[in-house]
C-alpha atoms as a PDB file:
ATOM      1  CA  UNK A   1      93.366  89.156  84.242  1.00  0.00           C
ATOM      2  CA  UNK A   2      96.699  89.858  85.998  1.00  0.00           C
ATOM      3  CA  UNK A   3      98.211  91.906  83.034  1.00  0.00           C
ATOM      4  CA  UNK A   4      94.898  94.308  83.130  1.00  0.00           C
ATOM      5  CA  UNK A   5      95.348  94.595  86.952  1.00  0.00           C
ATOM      6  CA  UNK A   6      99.162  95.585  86.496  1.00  0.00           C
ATOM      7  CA  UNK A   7      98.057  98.005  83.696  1.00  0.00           C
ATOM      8  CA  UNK A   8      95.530  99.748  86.283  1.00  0.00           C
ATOM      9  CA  UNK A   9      97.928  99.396  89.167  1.00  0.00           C
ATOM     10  CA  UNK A  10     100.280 101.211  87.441  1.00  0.00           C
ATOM     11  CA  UNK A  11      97.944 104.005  86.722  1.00  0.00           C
ATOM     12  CA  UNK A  12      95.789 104.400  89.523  1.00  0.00           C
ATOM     13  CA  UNK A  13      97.733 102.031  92.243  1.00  0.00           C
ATOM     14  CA  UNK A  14      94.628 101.659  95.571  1.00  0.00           C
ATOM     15  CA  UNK A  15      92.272 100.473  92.057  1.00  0.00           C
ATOM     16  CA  UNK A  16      94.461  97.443  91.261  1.00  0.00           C
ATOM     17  CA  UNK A  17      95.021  96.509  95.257  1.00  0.00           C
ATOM     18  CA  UNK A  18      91.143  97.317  95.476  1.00  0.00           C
ATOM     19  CA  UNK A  19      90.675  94.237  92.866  1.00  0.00           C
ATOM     20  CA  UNK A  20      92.925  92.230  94.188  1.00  0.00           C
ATOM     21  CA  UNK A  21      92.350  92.179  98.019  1.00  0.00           C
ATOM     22  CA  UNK A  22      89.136  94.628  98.263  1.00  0.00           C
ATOM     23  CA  UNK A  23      88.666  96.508 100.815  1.00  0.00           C
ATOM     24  CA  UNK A  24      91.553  95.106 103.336  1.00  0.00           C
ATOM     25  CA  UNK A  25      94.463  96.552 105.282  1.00  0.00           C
ATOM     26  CA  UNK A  26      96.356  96.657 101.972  1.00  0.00           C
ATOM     27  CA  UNK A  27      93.899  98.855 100.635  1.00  0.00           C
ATOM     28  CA  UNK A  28      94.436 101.334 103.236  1.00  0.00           C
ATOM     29  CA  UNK A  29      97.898 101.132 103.368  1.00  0.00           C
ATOM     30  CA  UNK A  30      98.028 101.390  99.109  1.00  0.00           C
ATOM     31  CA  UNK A  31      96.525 104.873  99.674  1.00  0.00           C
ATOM     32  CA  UNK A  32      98.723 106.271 102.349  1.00  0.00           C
ATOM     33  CA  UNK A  33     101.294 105.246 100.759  1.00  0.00           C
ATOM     34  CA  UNK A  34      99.926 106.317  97.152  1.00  0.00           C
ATOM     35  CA  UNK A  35      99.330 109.904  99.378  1.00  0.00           C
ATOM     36  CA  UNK A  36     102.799 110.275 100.464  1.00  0.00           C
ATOM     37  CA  UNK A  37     104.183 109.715  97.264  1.00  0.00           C
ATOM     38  CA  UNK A  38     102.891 107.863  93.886  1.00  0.00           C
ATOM     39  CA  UNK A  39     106.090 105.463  93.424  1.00  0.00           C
ATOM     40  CA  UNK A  40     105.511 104.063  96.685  1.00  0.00           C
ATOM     41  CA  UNK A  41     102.299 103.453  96.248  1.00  0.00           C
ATOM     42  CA  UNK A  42     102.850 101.840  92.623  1.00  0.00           C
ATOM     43  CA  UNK A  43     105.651  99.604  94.292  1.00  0.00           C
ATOM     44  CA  UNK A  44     103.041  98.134  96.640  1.00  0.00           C
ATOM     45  CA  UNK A  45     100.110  97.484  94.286  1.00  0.00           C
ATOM     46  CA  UNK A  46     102.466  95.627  92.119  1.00  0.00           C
ATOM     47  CA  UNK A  47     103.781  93.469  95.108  1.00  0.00           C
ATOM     48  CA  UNK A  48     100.267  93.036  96.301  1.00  0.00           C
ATOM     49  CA  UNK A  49      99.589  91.495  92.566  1.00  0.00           C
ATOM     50  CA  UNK A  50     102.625  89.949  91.555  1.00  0.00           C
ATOM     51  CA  UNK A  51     103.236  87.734  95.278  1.00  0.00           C
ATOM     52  CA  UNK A  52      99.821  85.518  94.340  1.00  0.00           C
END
């Protein structure tokens, strides 16, 4: 399950935070951050998934 959450992290970065935490600060802060710039955004979804 964590290589299909990477995969959709990658592409759309608040969907794989969204699966891993739900609706949560991270969430929130995955789309501002995903809003100020996509890198930044990607960077933090695959933190979010990869520090379990």
């Amino acid at each position: 399950m964590d290589i299909i959450r990477i995969i959709v992290a990658i592409l759309l970065p608040p969907l794989g935070v969204f699966l891993q935490e739900g609706l949560g600060k991270h969430f929130w802060i995955n789309i501002l951050l995903t809003l100020l710039g996509y890198l930044p955004g990607i960077v933090h979804a695959l933190w979010i998934i990869l520090k379990r």
